[in-house]
PDB file of N, CA and C in Angstrom:
ATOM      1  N   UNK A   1      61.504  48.406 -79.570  1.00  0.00           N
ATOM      2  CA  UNK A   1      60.717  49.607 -79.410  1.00  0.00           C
ATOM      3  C   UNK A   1      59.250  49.271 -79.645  1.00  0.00           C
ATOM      4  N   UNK A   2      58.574  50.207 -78.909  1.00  0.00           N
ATOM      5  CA  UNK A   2      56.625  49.947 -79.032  1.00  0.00           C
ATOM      6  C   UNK A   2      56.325  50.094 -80.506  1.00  0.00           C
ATOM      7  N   UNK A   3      55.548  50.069 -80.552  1.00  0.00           N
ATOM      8  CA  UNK A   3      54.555  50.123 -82.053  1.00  0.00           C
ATOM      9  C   UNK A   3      54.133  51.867 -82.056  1.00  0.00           C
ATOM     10  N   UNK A   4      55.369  52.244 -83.055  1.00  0.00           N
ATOM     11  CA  UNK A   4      55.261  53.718 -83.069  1.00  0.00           C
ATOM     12  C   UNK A   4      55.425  54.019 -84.302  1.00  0.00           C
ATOM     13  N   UNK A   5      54.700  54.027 -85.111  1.00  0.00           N
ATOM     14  CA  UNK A   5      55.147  54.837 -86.680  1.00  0.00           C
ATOM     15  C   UNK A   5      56.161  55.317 -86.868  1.00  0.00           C
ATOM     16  N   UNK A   6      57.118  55.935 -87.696  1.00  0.00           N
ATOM     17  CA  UNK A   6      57.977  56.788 -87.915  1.00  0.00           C
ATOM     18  C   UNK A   6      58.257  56.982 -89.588  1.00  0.00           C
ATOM     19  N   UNK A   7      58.644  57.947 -89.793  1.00  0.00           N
ATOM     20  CA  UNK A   7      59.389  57.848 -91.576  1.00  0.00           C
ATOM     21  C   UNK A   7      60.565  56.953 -91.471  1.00  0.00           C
ATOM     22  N   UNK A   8      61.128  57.699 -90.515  1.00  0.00           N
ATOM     23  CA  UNK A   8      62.517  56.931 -90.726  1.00  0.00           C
ATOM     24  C   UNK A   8      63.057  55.211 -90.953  1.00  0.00           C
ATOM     25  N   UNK A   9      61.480  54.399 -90.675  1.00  0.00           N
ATOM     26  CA  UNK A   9      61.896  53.120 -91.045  1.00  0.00           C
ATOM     27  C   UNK A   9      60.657  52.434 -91.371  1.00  0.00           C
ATOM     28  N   UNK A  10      60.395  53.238 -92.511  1.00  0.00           N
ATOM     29  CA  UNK A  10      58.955  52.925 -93.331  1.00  0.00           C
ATOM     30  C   UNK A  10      58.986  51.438 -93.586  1.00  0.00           C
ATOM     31  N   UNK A  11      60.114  50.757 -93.541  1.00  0.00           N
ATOM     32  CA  UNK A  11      59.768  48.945 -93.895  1.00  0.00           C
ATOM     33  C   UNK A  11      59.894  48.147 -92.984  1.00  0.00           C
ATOM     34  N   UNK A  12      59.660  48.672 -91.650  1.00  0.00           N
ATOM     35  CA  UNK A  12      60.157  48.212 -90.517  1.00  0.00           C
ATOM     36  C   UNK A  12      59.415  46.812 -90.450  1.00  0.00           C
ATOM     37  N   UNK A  13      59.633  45.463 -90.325  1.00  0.00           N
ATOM     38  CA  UNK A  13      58.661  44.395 -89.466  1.00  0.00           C
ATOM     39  C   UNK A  13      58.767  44.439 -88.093  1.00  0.00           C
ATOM     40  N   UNK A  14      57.271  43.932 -87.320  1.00  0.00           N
ATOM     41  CA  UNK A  14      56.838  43.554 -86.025  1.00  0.00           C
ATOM     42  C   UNK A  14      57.224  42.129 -85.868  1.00  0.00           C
ATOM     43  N   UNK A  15      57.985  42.041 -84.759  1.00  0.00           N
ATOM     44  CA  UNK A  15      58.343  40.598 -84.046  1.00  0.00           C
ATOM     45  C   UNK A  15      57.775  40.593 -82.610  1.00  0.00           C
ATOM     46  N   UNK A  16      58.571  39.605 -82.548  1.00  0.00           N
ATOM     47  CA  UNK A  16      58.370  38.988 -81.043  1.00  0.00           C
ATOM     48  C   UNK A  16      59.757  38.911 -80.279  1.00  0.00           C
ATOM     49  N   UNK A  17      59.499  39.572 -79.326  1.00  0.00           N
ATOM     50  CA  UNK A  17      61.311  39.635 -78.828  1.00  0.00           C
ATOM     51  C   UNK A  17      61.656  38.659 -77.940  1.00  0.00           C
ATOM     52  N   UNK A  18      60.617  37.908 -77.274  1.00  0.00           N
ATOM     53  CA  UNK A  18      60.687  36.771 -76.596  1.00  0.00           C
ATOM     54  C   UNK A  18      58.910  36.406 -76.468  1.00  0.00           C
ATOM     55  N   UNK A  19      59.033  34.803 -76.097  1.00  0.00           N
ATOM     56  CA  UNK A  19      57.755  34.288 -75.570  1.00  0.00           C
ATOM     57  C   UNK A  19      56.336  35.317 -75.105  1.00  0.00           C
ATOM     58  N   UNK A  20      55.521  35.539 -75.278  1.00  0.00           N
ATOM     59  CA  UNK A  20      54.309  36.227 -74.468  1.00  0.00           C
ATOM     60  C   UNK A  20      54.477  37.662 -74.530  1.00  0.00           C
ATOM     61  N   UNK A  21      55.574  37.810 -75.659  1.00  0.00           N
ATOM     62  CA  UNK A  21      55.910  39.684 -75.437  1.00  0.00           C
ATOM     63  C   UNK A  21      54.683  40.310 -76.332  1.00  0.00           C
ATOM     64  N   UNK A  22      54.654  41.093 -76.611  1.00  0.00           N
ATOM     65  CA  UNK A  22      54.189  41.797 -77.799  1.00  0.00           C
ATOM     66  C   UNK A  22      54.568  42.215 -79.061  1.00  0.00           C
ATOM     67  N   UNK A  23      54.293  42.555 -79.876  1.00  0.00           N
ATOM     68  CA  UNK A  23      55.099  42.812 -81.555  1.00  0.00           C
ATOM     69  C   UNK A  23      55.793  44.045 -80.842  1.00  0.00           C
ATOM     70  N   UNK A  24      56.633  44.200 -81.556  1.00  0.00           N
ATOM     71  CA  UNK A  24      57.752  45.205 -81.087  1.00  0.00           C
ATOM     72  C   UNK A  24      58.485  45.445 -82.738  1.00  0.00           C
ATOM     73  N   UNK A  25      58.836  46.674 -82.581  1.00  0.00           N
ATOM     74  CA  UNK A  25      60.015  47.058 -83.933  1.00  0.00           C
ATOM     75  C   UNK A  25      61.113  45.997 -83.583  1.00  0.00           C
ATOM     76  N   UNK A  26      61.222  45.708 -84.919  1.00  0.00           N
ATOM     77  CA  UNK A  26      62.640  45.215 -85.257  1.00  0.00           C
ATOM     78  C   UNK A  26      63.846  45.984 -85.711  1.00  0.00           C
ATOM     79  N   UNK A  27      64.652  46.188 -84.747  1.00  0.00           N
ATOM     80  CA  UNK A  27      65.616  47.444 -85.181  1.00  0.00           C
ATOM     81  C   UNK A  27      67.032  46.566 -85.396  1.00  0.00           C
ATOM     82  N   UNK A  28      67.359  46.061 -86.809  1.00  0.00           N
ATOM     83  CA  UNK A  28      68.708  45.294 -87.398  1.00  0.00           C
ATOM     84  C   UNK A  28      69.472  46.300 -87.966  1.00  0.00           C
ATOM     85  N   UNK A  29      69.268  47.223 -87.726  1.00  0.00           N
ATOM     86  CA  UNK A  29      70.843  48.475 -88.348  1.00  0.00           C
ATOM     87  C   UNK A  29      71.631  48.529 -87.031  1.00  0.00           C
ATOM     88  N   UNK A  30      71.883  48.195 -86.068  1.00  0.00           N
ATOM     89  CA  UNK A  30      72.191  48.420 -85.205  1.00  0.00           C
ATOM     90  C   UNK A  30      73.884  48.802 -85.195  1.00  0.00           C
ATOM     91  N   UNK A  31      74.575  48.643 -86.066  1.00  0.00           N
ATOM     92  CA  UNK A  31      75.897  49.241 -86.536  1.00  0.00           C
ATOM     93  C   UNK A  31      75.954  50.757 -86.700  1.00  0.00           C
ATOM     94  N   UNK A  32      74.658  51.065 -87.416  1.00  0.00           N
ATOM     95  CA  UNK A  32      74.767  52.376 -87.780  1.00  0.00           C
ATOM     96  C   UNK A  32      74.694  53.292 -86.396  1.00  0.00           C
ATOM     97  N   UNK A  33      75.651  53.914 -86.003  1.00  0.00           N
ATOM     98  CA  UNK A  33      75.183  54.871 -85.167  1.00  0.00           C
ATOM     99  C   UNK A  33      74.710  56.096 -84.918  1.00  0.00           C
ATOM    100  N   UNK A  34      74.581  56.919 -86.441  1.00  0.00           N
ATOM    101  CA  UNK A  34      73.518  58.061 -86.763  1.00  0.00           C
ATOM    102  C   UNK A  34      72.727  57.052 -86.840  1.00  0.00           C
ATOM    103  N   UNK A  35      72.286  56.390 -87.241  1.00  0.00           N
ATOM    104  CA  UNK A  35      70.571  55.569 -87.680  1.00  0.00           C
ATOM    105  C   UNK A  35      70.165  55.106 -86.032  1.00  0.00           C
ATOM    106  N   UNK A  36      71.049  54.890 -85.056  1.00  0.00           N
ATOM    107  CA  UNK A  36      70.675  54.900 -83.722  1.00  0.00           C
ATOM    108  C   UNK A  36      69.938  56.260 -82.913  1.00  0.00           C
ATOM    109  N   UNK A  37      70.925  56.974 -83.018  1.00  0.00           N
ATOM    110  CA  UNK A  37      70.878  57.918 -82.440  1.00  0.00           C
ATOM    111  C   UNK A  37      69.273  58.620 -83.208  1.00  0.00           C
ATOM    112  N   UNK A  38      69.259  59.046 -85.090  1.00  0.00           N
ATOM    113  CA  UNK A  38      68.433  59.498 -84.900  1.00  0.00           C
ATOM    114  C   UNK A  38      67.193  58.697 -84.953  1.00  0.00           C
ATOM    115  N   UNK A  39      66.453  57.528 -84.413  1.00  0.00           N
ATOM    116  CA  UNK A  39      65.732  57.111 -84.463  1.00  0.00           C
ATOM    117  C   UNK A  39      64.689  57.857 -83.712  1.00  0.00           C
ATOM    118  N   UNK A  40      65.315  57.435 -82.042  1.00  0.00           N
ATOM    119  CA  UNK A  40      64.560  58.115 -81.407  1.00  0.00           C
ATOM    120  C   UNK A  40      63.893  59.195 -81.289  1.00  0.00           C
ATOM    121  N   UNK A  41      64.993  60.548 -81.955  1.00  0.00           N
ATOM    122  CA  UNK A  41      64.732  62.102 -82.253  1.00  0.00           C
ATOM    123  C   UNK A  41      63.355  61.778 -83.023  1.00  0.00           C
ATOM    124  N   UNK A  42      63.270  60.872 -84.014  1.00  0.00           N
ATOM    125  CA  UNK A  42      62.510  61.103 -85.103  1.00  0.00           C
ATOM    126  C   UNK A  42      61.518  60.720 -84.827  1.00  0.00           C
ATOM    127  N   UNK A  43      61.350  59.512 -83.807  1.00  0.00           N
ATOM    128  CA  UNK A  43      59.757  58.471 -83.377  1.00  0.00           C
ATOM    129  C   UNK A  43      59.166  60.235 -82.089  1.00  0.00           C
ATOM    130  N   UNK A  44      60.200  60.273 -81.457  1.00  0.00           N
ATOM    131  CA  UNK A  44      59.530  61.658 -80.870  1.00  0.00           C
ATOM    132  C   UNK A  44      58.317  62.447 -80.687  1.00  0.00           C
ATOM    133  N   UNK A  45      58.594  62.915 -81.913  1.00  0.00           N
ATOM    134  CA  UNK A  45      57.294  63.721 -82.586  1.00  0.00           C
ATOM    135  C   UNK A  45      56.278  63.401 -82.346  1.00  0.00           C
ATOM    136  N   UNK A  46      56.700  61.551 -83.167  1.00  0.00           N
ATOM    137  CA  UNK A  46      54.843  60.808 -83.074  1.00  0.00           C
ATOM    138  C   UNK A  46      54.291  60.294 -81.794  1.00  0.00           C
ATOM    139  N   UNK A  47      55.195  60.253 -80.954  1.00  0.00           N
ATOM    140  CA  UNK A  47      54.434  59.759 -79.654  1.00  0.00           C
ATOM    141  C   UNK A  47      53.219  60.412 -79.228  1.00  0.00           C
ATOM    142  N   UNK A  48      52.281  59.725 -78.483  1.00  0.00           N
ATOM    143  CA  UNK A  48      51.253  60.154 -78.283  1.00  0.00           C
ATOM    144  C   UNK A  48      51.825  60.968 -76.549  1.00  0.00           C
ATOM    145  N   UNK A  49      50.327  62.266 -76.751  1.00  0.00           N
ATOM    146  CA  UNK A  49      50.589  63.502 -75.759  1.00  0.00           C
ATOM    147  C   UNK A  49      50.598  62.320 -73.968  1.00  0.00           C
ATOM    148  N   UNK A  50      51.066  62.713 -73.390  1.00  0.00           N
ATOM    149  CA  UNK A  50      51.066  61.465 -71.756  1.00  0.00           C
ATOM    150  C   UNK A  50      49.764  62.038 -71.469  1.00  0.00           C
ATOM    151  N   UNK A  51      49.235  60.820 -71.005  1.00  0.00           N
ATOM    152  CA  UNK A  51      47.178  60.926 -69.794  1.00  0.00           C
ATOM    153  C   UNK A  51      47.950  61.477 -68.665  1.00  0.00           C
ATOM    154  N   UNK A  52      46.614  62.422 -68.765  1.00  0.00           N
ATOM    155  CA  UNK A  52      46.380  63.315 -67.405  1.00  0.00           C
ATOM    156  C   UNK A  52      46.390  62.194 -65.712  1.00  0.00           C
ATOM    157  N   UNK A  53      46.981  62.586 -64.930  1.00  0.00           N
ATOM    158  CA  UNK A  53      47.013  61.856 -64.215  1.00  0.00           C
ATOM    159  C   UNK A  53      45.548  62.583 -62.807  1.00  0.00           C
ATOM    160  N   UNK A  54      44.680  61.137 -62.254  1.00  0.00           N
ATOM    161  CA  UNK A  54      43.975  61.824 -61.720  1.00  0.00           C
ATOM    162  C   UNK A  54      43.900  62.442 -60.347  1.00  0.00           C
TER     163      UNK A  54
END
């Protein structure tokens, strides 16, 4: 996932998911499937509003 704040994984580290990528969340709960599901609900919020297209 992009570089998005959230509460839900206040200790999160930035990696590299391959060669030339960019830092990206590191998401290792991946068992949990409430902690899946509500991730996304929760990063939501913080996304920034979408640019006006011209």
């Amino acid at each position: 996932m992009e570089n998005v704040p959230s509460m839900i994984m206040p200790t999160v580290s930035m990696e590299l998911p391959y060669d030339g990528a960019k830092d990206m969340l590191l998401v290792d709960n991946v068992e949990n499937r409430d902690f899946l599901k509500e991730m996304p609900e929760a990063m939501y919020e913080e996304l920034p509003a979408p640019k006006k297209k011209k």
